[in-house]
Protein backbone atom coordinates (compact mmCIF):
# COMPACT_ATOMS: atom_id res chain seq x y z
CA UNK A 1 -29.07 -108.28 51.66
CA UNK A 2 -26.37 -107.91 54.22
CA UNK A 3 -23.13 -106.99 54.07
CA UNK A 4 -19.62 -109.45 55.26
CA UNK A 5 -22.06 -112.79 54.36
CA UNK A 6 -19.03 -114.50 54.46
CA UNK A 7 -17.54 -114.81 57.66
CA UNK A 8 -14.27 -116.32 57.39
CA UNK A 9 -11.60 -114.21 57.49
CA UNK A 10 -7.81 -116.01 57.61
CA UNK A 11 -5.86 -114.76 60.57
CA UNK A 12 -2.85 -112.17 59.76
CA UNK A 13 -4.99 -111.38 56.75
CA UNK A 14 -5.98 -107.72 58.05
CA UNK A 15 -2.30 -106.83 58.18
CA UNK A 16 -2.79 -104.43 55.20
CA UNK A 17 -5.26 -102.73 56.78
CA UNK A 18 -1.85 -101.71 59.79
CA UNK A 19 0.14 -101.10 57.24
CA UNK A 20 -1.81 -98.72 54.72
CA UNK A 21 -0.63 -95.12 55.07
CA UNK A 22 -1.77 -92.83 52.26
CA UNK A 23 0.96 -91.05 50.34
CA UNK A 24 1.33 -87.81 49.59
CA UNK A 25 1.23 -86.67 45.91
CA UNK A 26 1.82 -83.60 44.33
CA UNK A 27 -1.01 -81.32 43.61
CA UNK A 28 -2.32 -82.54 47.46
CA UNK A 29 -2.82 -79.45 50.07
CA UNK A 30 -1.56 -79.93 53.12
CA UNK A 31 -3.41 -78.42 56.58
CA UNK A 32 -0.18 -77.42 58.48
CA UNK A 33 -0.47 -75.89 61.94
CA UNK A 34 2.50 -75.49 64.12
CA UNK A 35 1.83 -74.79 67.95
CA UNK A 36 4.02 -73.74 71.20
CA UNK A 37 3.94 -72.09 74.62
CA UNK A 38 5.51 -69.14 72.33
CA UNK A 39 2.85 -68.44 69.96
CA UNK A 40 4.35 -65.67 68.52
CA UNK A 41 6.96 -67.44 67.47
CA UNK A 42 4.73 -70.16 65.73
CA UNK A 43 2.28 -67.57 64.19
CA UNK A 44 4.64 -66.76 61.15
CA UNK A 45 4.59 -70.45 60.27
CA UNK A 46 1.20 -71.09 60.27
CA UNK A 47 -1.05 -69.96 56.99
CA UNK A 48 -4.78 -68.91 57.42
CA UNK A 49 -6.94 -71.45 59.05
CA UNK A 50 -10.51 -72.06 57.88
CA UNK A 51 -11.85 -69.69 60.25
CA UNK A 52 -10.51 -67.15 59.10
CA UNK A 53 -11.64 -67.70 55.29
CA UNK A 54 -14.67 -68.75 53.51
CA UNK A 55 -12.85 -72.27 53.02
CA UNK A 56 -14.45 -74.79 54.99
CA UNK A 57 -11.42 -76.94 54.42
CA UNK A 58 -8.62 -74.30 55.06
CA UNK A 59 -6.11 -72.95 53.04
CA UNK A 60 -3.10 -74.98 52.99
CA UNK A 61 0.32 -75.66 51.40
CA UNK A 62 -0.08 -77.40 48.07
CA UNK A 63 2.20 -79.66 47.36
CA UNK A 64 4.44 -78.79 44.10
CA UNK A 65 5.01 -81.36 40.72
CA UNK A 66 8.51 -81.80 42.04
CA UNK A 67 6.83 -83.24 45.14
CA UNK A 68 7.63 -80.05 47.79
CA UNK A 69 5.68 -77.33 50.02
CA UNK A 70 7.15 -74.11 51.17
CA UNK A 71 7.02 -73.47 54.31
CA UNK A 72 8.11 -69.69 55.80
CA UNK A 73 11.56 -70.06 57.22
CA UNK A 74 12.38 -73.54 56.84
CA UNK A 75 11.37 -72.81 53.12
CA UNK A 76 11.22 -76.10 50.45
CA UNK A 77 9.97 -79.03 52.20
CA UNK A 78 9.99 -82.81 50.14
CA UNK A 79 6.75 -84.55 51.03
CA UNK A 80 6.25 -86.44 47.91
CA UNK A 81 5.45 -89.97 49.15
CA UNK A 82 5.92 -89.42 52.29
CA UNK A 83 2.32 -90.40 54.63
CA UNK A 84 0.75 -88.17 56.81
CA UNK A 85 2.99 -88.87 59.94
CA UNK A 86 5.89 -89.01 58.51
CA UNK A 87 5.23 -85.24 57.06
CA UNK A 88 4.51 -84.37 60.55
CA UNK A 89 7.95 -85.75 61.92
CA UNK A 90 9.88 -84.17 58.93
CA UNK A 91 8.61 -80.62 59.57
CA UNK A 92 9.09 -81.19 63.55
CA UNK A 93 12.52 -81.90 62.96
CA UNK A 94 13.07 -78.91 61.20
CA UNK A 95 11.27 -76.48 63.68
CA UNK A 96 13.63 -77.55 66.62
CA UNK A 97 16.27 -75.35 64.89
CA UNK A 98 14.04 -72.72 66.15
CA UNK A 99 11.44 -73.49 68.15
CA UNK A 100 12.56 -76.28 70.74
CA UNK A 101 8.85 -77.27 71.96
CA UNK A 102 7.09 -77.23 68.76
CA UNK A 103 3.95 -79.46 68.82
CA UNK A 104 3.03 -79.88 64.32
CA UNK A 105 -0.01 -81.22 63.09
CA UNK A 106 -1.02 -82.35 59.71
CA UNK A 107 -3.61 -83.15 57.50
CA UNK A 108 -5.02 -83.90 53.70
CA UNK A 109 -6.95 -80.40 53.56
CA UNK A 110 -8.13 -81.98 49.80
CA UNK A 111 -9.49 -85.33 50.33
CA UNK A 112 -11.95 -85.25 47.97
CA UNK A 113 -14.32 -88.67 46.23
CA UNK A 114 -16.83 -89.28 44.69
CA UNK A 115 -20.62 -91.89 45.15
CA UNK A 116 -22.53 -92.63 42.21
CA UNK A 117 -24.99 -95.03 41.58
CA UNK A 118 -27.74 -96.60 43.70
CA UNK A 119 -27.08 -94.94 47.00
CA UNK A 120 -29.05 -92.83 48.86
CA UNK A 121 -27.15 -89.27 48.23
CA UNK A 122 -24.70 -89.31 45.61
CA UNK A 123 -22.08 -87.04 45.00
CA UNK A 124 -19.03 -85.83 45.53
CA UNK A 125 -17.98 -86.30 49.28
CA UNK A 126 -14.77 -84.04 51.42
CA UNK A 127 -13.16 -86.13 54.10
CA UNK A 128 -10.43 -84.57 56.71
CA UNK A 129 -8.62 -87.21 57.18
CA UNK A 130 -6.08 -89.58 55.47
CA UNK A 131 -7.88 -93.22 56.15
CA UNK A 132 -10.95 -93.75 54.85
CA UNK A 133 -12.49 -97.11 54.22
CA UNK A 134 -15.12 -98.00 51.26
CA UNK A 135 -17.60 -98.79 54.21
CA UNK A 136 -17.36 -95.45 55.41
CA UNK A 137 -17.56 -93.93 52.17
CA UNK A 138 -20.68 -95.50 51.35
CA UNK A 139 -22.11 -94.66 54.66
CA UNK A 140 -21.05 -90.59 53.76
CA UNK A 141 -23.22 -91.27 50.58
CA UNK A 142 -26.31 -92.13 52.45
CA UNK A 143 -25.37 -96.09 52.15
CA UNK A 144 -27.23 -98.34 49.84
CA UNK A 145 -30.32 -97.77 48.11
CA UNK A 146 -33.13 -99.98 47.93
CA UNK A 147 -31.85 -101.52 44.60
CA UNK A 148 -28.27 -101.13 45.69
CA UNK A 149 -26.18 -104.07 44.35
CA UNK A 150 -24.00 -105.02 47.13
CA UNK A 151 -22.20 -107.29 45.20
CA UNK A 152 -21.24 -105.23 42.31
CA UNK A 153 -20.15 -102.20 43.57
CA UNK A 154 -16.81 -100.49 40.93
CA UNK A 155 -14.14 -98.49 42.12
CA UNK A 156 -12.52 -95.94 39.65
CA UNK A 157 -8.62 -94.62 40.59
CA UNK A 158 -5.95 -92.20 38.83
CA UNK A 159 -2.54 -94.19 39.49
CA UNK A 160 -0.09 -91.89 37.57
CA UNK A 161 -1.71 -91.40 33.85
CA UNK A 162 -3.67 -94.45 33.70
CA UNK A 163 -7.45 -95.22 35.88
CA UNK A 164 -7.99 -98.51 37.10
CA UNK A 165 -11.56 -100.01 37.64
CA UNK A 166 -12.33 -102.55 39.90
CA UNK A 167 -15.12 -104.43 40.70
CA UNK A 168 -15.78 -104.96 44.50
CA UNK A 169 -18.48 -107.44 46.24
CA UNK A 170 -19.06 -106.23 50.02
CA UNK A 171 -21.08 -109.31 51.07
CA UNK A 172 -17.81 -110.96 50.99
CA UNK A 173 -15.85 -109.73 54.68
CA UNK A 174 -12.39 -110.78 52.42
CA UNK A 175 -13.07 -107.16 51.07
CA UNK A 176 -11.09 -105.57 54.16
CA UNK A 177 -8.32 -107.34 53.02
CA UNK A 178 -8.33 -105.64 49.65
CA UNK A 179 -5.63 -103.02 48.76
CA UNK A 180 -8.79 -101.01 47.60
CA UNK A 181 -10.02 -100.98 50.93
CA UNK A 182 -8.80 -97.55 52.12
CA UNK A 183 -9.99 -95.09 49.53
CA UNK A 184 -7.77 -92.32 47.51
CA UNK A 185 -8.19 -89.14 46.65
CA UNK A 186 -10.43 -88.17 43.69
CA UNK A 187 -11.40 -91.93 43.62
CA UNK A 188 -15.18 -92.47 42.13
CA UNK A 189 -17.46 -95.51 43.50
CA UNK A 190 -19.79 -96.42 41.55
CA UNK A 191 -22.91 -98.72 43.06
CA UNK A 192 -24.68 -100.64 40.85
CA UNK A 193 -28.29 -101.20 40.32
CA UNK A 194 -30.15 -104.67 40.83
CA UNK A 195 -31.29 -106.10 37.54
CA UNK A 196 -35.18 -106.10 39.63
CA UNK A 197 -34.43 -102.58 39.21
CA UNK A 198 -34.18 -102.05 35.62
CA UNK A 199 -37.28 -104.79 35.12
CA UNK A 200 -38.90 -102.54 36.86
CA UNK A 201 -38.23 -99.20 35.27
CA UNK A 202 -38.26 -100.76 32.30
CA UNK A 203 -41.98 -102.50 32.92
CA UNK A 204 -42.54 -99.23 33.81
CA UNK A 205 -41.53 -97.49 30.60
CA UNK A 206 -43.57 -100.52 28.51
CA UNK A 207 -46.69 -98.76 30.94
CA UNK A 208 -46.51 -95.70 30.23
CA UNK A 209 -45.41 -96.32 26.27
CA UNK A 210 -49.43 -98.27 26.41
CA UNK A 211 -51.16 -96.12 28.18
CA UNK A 212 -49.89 -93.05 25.71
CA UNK A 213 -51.14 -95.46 22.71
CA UNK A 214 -54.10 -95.98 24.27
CA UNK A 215 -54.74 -92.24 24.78
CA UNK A 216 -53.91 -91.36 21.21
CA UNK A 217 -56.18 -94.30 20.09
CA UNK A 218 -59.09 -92.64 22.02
CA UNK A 219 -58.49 -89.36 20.52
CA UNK A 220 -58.17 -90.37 17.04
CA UNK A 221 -61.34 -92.44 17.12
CA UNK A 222 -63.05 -88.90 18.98
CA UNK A 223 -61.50 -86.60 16.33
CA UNK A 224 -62.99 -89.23 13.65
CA UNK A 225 -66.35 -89.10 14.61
């Protein structure tokens, strides 16, 4: 089975996919790094990068409940939802106080979801970027399995206290219009199995249950001789 069967798509329907911007929340870490033709003067801001730690990802600023990161100097920052970019310009701002040709970068350093379910390497997945679409997150988890349902495929988000579950069918290309099409963090996907599947495991139970009666039907009729 192939994915996008459907082909029609209406035109101005992918606007969502322009607009979407992940926001930051708190308990996010941010990858800061500050850069200028004056390095000395940008080292102070910058924290330890991943090469110089056993953290793949980095050590970062995480963002506080009341939605800020401290930054050396410029001190509380409010990120709280605020995307990626904006983040970027906010802290830029700030720096030309006292760096006037300070280039900032910044990313999620804790993009973090998780594949279950009939695809080829579950688990939980690390991304380094804020935009990440359900296509490429199944790809990261090896992409369908055999049994793979393509049309029943659930998505499991945190929004606030609450987790919403969705179900999502990606034979149908209206699926890019969806507003679960970019992924969040600490979102689970869940992939589920073809019924053929579970015939067949279960046929294959029934087996094994038969040939373990048969077995212990041979035995007792040795042992009774």
């Amino acid at each position: 089975m192939t994915l996008f069967q459907n082909k029609t798509v209406e035109v101005g329907d992918t606007l969502y996919q322009m607009r979407f911007a992940y926001k930051i929340q708190p308990r996010d870490v941010l990858f800061v790094s500050i850069t200028s033709y004056n390095q000395k003067a940008t080292d102070f801001f910058n924290v330890k990068t991943s090469a110089e730690t056993d953290d793949p990802v980095g050590v970062g600023y995480k963002v506080s409940e009341e939605g800020y990161i401290t930054i050396p100097i410029l001190d509380s920052v409010s990120v709280k939802g605020l995307s990626v970019h904006e983040v970027q310009q906010k802290i830029a701002l700030k720096l030309k106080d006292y760096i006037s040709d300070a280039y900032v970068l910044v990313d999620l350093a804790n993009f973090n979801f998780t594949v279950l379910g009939d695809v080829k390497s579950p688990g939980m997945k690390t991304v380094l970027k804020d935009k990440t679409t359900l296509i490429e997150a199944i790809a990261m988890g090896g992409d369908f399995a055999d049994y793979g349902n393509r049309r029943i495929v659930k998505l499991i988000r945190t929004e606030g206290s609450n987790s919403v579950s969705v179900q999502l069918d990606f034979t149908d290309i209206t699926l890019i219009n969806s507003p679960y099409y970019y992924i969040m963090p600490n979102d689970v996907i869940y992939v589920e199995p073809l019924k053929a599947k579970i015939v067949r495991s279960n046929l294959s139970q029934v087996t094994l249950l038969v040939s373990l009666t048969s077995l212990a039907v041979v035995l007792i009729n040795i042992v009774g001789r």
